[in-house]
Protein backbone atom coordinates (compact mmCIF):
# COMPACT_ATOMS: atom_id res chain seq x y z
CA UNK A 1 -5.82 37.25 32.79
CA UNK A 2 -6.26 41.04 31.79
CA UNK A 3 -3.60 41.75 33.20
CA UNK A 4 -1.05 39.39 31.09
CA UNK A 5 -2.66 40.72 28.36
CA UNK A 6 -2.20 44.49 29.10
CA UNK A 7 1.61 43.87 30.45
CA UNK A 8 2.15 41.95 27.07
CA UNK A 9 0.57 44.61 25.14
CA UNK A 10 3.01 47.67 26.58
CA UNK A 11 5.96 45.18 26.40
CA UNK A 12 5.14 44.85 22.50
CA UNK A 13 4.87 48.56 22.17
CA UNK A 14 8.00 48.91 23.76
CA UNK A 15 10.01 46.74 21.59
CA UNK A 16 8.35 47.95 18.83
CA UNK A 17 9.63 51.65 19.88
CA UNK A 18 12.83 50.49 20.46
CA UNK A 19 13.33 48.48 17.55
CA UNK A 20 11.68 51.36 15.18
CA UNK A 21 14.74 52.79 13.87
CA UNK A 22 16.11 49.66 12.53
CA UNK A 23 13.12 50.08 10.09
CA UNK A 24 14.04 53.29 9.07
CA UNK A 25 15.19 54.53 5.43
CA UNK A 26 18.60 54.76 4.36
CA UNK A 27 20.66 57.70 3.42
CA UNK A 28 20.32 58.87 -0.16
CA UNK A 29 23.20 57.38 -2.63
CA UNK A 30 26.11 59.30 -3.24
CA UNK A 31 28.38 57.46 -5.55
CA UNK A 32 31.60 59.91 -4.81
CA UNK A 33 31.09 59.23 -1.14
CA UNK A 34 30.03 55.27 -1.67
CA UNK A 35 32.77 54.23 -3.62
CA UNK A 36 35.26 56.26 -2.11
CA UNK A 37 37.28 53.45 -0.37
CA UNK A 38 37.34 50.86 -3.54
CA UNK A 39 39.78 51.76 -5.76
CA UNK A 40 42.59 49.19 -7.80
CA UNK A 41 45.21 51.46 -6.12
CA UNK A 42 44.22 50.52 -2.77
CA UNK A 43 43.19 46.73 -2.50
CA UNK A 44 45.78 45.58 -5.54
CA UNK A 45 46.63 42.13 -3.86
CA UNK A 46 42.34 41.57 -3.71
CA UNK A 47 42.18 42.96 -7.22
CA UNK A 48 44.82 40.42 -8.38
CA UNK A 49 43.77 37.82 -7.18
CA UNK A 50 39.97 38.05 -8.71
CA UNK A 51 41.21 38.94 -11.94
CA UNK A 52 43.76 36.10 -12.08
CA UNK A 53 40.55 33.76 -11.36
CA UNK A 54 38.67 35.83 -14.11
CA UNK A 55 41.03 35.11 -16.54
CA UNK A 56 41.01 31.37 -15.34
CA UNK A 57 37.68 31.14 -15.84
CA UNK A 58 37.25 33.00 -19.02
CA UNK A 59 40.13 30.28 -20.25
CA UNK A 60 38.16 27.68 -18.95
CA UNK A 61 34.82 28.48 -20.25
CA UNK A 62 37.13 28.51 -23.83
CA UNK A 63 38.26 25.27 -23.53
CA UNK A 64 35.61 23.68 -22.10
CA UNK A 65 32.13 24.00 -19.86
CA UNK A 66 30.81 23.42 -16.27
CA UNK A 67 33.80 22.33 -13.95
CA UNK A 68 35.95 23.78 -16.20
CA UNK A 69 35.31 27.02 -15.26
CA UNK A 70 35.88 26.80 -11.52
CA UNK A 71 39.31 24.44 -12.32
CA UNK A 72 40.48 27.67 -14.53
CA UNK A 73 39.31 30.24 -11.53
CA UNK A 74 41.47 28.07 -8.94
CA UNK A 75 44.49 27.72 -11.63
CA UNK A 76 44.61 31.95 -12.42
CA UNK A 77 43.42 32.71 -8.79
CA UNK A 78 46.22 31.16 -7.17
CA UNK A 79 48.66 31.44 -9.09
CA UNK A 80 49.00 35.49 -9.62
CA UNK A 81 48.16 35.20 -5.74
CA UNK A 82 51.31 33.73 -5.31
CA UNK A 83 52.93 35.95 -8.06
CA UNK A 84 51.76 38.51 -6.59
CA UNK A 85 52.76 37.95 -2.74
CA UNK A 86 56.52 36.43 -3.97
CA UNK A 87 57.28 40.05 -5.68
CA UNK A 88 55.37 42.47 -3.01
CA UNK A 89 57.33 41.99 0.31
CA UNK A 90 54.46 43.92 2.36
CA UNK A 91 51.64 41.98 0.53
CA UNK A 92 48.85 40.47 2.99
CA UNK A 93 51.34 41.47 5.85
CA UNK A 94 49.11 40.56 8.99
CA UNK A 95 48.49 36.90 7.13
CA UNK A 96 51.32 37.00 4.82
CA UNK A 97 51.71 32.93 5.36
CA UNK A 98 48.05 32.07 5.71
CA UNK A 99 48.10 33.67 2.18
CA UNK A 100 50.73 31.76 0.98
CA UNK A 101 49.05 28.79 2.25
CA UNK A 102 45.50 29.68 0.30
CA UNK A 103 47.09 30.29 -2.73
CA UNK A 104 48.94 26.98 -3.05
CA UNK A 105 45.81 25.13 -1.90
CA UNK A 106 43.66 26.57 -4.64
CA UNK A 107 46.39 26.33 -7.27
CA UNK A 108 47.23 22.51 -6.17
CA UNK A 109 43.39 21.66 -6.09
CA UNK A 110 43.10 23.42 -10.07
CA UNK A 111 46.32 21.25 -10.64
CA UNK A 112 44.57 18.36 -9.31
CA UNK A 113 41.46 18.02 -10.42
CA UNK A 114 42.36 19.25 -13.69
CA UNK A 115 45.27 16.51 -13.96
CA UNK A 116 42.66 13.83 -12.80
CA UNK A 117 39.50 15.22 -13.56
CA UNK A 118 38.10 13.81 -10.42
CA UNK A 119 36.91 14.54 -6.75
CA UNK A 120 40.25 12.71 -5.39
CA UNK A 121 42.68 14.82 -7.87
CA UNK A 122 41.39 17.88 -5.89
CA UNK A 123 41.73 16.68 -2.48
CA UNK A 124 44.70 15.25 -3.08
CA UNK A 125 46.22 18.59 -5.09
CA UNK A 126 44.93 20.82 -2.18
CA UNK A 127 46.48 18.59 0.59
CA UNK A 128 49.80 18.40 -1.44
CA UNK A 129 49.49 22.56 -2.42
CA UNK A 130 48.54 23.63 1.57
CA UNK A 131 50.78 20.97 3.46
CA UNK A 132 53.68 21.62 0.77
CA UNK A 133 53.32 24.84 1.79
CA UNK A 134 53.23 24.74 5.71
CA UNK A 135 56.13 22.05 5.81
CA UNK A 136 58.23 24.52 3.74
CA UNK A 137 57.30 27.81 5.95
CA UNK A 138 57.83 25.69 8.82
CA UNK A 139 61.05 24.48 8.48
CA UNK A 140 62.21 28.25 5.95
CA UNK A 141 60.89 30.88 7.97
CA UNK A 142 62.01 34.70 6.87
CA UNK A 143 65.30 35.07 8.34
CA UNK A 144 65.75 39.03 7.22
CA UNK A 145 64.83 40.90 10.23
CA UNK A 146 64.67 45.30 10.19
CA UNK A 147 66.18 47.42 11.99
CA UNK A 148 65.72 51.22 12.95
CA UNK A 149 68.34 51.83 9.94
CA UNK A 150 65.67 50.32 7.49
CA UNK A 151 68.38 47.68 6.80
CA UNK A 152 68.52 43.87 7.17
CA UNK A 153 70.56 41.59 8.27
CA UNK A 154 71.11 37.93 7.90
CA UNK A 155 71.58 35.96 10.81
């Protein structure tokens, strides 16, 4: 019995050593070297996209209260989302159609629910925004392809 109680004892202190610097203080702040990366310069599709839903919601909390907000966030959030990805060709480029996608679900579902002003308005508008938009990428997909010359052709 001592000795379960001695091998649990120096397996605690062990963790606890090895675990010790995870408790440990942080580096002092440094707002040159903290902020560094976050600029409007360098995340403009991000930056776009939050203020469009700003200035949805601030619109919505004019005209109204409480749901109204978030329908005015969807409404401005995707819809300079998809302003902004139809005139910046290298917008989102990993995801460029997932993006595509988002955008027209959140701008059908603030179409919808503000249209119906109920639960079934959104569901519907995001089905209608999202599928809309997958059925069209499926059957258009980008047909300009690069080459070396930095020219494109159409096949």
């Amino acid at each position: 019995m001592a000795v379960k109680k001695i091998l649990a004892l120096v397996l605690t202190l062990c963790m606890a050593l090895v675990a010790l610097p995870a408790f440990a203080g942080d580096r002092p702040l440094d707002p040159k070297r903290d902020l560094s990366g976050i600029s409007p310069k360098r995340h403009r599709y991000i930056f776009t996209v939050l203020g469009g839903a700003a200035l949805g919601a601030g619109v919505g909390a004019l005209l109204g209260s409480g749901n109204d907000l978030t329908k005015g966030a969807l409404l401005g959030g995707g819809a300079f989302s998809s302003l902004y990805l139809s005139s910046h060709r290298r917008a989102g480029e990993p995801n460029r159609d997932w993006a595509y996608v988002l955008s027209h679900t959140a701008l059908g579902t603030g179409i919808g629910w503000t249209l119906c002003g109920c639960d079934d308005g959104a569901v519907a508008g995001a089905l209608i925004g999202g599928g809309g938009t997958v059925a069209w990428k499926a059957m258009n997909p980008d047909r300009t392809t690069s080459r070396a010359s930095n020219t494109s052709t159409q096949p």
